[in-house]
C-alpha atoms as a PDB file:
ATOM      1  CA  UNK A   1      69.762  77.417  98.611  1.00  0.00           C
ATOM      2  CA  UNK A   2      67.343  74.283  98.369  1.00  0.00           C
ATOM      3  CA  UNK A   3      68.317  71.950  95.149  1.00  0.00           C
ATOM      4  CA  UNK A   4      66.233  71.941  92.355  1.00  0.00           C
ATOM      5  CA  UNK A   5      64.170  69.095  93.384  1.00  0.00           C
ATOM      6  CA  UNK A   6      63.567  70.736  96.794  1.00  0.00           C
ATOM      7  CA  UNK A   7      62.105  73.191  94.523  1.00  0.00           C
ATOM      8  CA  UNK A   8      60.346  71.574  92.311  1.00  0.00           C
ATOM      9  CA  UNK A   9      58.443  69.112  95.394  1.00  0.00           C
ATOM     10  CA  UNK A  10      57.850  72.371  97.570  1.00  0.00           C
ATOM     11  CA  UNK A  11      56.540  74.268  94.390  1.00  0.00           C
ATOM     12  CA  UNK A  12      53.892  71.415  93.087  1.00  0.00           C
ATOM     13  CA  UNK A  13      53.122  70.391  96.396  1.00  0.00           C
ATOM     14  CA  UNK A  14      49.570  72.447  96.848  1.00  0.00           C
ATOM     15  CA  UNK A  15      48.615  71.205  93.775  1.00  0.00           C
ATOM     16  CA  UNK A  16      50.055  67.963  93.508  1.00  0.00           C
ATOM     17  CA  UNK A  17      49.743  65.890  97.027  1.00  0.00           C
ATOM     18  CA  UNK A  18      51.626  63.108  95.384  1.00  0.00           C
ATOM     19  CA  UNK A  19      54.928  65.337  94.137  1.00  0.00           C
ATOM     20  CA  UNK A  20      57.800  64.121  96.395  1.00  0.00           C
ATOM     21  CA  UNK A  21      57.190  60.424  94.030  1.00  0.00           C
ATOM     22  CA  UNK A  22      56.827  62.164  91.284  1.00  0.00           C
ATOM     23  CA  UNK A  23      59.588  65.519  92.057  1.00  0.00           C
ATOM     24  CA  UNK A  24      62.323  63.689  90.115  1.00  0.00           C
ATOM     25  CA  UNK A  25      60.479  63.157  86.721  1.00  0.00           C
ATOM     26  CA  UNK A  26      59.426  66.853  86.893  1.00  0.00           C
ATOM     27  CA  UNK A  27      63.082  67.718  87.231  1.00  0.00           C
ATOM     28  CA  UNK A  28      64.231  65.429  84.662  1.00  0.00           C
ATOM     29  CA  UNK A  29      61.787  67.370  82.417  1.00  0.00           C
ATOM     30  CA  UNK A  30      62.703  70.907  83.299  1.00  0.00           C
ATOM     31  CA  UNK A  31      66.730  69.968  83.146  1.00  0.00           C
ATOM     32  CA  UNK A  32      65.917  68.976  79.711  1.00  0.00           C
ATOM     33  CA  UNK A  33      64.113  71.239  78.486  1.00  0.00           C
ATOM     34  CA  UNK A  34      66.863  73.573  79.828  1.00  0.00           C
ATOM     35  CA  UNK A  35      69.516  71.790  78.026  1.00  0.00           C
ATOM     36  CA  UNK A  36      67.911  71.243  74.599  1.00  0.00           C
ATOM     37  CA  UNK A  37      66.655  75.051  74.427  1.00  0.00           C
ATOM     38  CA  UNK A  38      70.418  76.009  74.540  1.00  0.00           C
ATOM     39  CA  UNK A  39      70.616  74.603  71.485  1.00  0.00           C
ATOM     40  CA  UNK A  40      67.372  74.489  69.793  1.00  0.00           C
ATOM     41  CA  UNK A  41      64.276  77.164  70.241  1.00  0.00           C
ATOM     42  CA  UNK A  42      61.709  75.687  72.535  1.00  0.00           C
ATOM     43  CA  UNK A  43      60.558  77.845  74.632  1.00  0.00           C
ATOM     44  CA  UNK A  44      60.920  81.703  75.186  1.00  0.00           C
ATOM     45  CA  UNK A  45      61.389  80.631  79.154  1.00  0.00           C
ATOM     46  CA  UNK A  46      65.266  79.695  79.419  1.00  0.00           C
ATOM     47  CA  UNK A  47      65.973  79.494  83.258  1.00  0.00           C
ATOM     48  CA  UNK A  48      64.993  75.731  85.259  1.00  0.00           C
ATOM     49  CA  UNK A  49      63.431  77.998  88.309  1.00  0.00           C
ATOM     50  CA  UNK A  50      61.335  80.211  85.717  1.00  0.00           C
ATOM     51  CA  UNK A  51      59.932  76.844  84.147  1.00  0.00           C
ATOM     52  CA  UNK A  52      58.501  76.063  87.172  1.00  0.00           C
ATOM     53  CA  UNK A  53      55.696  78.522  87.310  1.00  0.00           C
ATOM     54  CA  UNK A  54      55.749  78.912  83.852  1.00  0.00           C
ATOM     55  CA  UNK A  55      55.247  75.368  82.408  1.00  0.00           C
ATOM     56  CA  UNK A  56      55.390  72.748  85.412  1.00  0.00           C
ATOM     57  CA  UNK A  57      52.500  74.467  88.098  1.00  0.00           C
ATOM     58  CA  UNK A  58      51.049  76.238  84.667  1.00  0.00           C
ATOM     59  CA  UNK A  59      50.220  72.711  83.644  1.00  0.00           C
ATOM     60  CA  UNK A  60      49.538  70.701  86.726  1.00  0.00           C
ATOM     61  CA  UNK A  61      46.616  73.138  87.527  1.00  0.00           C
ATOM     62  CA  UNK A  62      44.806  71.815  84.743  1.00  0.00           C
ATOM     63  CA  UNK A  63      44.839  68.396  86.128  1.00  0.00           C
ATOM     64  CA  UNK A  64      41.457  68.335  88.036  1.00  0.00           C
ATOM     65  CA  UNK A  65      40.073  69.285  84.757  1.00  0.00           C
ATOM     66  CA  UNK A  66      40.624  66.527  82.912  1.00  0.00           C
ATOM     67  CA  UNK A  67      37.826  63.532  82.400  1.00  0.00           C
ATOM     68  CA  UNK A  68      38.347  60.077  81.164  1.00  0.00           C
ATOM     69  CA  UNK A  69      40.822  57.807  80.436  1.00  0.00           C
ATOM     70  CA  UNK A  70      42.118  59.304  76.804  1.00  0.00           C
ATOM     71  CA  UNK A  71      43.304  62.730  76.437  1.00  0.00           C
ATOM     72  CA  UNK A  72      44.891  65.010  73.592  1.00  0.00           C
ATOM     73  CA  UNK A  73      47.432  67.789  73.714  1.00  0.00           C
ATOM     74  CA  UNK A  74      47.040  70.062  70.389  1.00  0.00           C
ATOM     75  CA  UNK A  75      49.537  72.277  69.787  1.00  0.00           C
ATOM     76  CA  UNK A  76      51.923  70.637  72.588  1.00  0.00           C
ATOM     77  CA  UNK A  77      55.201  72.851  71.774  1.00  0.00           C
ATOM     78  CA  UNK A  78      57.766  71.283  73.933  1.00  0.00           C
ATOM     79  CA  UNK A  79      55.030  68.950  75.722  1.00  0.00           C
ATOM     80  CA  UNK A  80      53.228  71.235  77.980  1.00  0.00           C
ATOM     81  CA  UNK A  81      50.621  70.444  79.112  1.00  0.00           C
ATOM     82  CA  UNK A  82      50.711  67.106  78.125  1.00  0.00           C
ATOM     83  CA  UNK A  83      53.843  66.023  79.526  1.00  0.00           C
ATOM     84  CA  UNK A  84      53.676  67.403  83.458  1.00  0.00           C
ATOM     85  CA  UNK A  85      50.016  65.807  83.082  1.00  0.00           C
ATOM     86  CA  UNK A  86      51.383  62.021  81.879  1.00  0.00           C
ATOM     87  CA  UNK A  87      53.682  62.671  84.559  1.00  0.00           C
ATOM     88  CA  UNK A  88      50.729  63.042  87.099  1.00  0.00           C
ATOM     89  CA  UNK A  89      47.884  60.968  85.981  1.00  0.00           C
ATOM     90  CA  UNK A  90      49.906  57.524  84.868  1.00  0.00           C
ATOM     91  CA  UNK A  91      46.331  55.551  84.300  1.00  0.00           C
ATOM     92  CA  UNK A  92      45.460  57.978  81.465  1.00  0.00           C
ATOM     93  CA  UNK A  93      46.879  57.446  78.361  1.00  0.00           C
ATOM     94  CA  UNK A  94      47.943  61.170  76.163  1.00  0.00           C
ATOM     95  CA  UNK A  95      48.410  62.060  73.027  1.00  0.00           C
ATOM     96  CA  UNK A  96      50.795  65.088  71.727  1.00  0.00           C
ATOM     97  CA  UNK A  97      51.203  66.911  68.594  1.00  0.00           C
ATOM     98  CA  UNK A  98      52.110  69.638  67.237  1.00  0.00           C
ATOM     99  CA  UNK A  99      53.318  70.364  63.623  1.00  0.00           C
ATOM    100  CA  UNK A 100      57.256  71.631  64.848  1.00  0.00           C
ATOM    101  CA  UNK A 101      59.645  68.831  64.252  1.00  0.00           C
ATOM    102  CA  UNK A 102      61.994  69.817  66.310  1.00  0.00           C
ATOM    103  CA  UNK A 103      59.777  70.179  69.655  1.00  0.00           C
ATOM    104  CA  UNK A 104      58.093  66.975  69.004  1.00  0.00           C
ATOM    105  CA  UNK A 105      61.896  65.095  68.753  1.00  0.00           C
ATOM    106  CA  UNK A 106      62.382  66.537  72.096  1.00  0.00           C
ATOM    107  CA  UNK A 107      59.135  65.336  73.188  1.00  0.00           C
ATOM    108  CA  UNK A 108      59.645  62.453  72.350  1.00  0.00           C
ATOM    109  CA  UNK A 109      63.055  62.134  73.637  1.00  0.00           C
ATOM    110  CA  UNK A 110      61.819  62.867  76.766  1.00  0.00           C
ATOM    111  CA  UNK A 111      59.126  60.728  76.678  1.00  0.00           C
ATOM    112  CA  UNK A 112      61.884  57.907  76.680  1.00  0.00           C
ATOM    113  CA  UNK A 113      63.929  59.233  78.785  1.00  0.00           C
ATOM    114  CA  UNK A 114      61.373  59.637  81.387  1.00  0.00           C
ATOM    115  CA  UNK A 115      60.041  55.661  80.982  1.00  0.00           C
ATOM    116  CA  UNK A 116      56.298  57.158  79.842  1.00  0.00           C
ATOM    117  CA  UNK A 117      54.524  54.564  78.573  1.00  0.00           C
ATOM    118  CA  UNK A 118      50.994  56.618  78.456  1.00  0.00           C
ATOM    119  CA  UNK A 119      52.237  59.061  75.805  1.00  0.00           C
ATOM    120  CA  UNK A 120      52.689  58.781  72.400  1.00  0.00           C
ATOM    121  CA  UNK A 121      54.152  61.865  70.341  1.00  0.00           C
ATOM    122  CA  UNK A 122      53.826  62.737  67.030  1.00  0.00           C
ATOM    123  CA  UNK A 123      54.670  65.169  64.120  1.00  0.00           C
ATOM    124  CA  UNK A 124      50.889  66.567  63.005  1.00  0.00           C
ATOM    125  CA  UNK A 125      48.491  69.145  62.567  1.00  0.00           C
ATOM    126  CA  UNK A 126      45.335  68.831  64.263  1.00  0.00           C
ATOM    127  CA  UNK A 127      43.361  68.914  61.494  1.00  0.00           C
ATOM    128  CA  UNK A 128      45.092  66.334  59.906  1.00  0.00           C
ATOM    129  CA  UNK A 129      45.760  64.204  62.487  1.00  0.00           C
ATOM    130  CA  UNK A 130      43.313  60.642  62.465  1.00  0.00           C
ATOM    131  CA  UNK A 131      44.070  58.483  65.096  1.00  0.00           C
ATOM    132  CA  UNK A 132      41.007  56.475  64.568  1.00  0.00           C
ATOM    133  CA  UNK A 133      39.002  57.665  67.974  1.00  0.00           C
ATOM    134  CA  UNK A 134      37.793  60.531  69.333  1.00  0.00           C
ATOM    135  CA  UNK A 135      39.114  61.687  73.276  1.00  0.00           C
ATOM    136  CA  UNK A 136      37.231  62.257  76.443  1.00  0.00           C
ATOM    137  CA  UNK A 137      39.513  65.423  76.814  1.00  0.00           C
ATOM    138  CA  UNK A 138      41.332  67.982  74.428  1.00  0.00           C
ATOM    139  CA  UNK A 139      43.902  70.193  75.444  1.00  0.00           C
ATOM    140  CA  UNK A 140      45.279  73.797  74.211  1.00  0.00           C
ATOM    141  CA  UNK A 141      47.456  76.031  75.513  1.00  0.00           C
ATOM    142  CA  UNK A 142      48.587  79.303  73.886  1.00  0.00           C
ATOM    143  CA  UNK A 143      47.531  77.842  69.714  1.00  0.00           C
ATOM    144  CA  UNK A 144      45.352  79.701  68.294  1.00  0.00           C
ATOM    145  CA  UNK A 145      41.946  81.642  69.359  1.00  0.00           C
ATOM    146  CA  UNK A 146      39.138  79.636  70.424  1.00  0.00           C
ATOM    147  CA  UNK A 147      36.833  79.634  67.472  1.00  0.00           C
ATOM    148  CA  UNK A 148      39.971  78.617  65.388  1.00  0.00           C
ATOM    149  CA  UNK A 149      40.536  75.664  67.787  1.00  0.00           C
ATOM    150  CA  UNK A 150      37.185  74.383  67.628  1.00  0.00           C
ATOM    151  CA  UNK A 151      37.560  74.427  63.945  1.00  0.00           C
ATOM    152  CA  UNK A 152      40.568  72.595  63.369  1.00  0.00           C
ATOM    153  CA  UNK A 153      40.647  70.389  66.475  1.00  0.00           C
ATOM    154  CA  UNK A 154      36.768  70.065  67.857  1.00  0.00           C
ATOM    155  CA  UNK A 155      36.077  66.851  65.844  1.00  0.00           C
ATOM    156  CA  UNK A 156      38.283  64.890  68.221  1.00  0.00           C
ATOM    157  CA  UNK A 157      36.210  65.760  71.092  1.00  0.00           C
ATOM    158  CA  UNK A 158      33.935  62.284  72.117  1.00  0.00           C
ATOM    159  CA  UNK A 159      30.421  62.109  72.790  1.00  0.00           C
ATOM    160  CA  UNK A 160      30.236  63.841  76.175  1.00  0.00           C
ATOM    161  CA  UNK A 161      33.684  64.772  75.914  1.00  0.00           C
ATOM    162  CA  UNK A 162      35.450  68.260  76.951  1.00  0.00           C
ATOM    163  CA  UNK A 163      37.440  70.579  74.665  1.00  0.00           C
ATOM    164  CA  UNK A 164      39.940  72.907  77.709  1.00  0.00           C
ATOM    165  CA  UNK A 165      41.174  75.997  75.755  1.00  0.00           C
ATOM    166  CA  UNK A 166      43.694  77.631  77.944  1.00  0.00           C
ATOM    167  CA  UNK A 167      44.275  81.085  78.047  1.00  0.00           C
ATOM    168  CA  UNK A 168      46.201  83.724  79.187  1.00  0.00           C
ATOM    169  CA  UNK A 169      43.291  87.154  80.895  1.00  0.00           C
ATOM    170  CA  UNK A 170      39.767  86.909  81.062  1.00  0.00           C
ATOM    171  CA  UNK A 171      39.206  86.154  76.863  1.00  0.00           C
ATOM    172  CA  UNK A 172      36.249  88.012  76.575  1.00  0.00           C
ATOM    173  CA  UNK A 173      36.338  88.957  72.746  1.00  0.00           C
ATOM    174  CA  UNK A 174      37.232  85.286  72.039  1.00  0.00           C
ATOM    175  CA  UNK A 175      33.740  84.194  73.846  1.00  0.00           C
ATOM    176  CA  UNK A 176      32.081  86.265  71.393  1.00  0.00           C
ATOM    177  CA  UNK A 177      33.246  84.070  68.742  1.00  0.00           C
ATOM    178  CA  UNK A 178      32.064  80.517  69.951  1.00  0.00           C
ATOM    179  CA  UNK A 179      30.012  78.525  68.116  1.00  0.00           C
ATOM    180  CA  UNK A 180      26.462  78.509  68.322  1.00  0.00           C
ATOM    181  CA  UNK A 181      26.738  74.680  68.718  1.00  0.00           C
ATOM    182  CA  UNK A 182      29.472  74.783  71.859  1.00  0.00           C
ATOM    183  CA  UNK A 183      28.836  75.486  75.557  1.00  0.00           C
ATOM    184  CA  UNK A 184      31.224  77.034  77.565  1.00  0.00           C
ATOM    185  CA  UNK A 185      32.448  77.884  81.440  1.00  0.00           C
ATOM    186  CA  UNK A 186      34.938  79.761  82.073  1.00  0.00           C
ATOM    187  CA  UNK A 187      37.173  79.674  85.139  1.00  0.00           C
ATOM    188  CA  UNK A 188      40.436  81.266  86.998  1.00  0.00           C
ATOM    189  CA  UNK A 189      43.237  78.980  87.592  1.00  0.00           C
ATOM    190  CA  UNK A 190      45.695  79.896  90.526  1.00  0.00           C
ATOM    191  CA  UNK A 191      49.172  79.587  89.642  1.00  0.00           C
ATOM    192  CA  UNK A 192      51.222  79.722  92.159  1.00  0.00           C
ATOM    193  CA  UNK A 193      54.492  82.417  91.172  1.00  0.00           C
ATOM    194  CA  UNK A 194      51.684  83.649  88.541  1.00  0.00           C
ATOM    195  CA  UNK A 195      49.737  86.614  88.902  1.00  0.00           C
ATOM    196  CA  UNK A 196      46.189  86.446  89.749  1.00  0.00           C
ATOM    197  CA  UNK A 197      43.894  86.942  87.115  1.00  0.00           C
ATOM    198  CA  UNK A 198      46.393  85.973  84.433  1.00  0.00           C
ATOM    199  CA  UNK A 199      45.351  82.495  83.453  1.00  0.00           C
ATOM    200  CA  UNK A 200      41.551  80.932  82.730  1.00  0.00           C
ATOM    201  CA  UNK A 201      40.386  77.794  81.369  1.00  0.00           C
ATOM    202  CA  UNK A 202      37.287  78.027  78.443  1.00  0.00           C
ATOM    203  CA  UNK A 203      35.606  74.659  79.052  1.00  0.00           C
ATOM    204  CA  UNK A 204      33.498  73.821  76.043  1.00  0.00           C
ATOM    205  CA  UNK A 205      31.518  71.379  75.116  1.00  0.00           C
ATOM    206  CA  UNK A 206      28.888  70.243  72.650  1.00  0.00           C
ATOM    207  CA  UNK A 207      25.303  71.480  72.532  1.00  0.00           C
ATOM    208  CA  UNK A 208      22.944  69.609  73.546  1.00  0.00           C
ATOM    209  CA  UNK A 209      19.439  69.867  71.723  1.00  0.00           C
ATOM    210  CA  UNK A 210      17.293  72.839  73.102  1.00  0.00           C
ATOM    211  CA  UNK A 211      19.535  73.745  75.532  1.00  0.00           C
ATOM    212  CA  UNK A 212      20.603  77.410  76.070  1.00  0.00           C
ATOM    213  CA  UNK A 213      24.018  77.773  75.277  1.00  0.00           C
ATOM    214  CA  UNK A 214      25.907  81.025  76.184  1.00  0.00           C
ATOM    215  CA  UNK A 215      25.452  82.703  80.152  1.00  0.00           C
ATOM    216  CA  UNK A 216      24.168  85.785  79.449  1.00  0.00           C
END
């Protein structure tokens, strides 16, 4: 049976050209994430070779997504996307929070443990949160539906900056909800171990004057 990192560098491969460099962080991550949700509730995926699909390719595939140099993870849980993405893109400096104190200890934890020096970590809601900038790039997976996001965590989206709500099917109710003032695309992401058609990126970003918003 091929090790874990075998695994791991085979699994990220299509989507990741650089993972055999990078196979061992991704490991580190997964073996502790295994080893703290033993102990502590983290994640409702226990088993390393589940968290593969489930959090490691589940987050990579949002890589060519991101623009700029400063992104933020709202609502990052145990770190995902956020951390698989630091892992990846080392040039582009993250942000993570989420209001759980536990999962953002073991974020941060890890975030040592795994050298990051792109990442910082900390204990906040989004709508409280003021780092003092705004982000080419915000990031949520599984927090809340979209129209709630954009309420509590669109201000941190820059001038020309993009707002990725992730999602599990096609959210077509949650479109109906959008802003008048947001633009959105939708599209498929392809998971590999994940069924097709089970998880889409809402791309939204702010109106620009005149322009029609919503595709009909």
């Amino acid at each position: 049976m091929p090790s874990l990192s075998q695994q791991v560098e085979t699994a990220v491969r299509s989507i990741d050209p650089d993972a055999a460099e990078r196979a061992e962080q991704y490991v580190l991550l997964l073996s502790e994430l295994e080893r703290w949700g033993s102990k502590v509730n983290l994640t409702a995926i226990r088993s390393v070779s589940d968290m593969i699909a489930g959090h490691l390719l589940d987050s990579l595939v949002v890589r060519p997504l991101l623009q700029g140099t400063r992104v933020l993870d709202v609502g990052t849980g145990a770190g995902f996307p956020g951390l698989p993405l630091a892992i990846a893109e080392p040039a582009v400096l993250f942000e993570l929070i989420d209001s759980n104190n536990k999962k953002i200890m073991f974020v941060q934890h890890t975030v040592r443990l795994l050298g990051l020096d792109n990442v910082f970590a900390s204990k906040a809601r989004s709508e409280d949160y003021a780092p003092g900038h705004r982000f080419d790039t915000v990031i949520a997976r599984a927090v809340a539906a979209i129209a709630r996001l954009l309420e509590i965590a669109g201000h941190h989206v820059g001038e020309n900056g993009v707002f990725v709500a992730l999602k599990g099917r096609y959210p077509a109710e949650e479109l109906k909800e959008i802003p008048r003032e947001w633009e959105y695309d939708v599209q498929e992401l392809a998971v590999p171990g994940l069924e097709k058609g089970s998880r889409h990126a809402v791309l939204l970003r702010r109106r620009v004057a005149g322009q029609d918003l919503k595709p009909d």
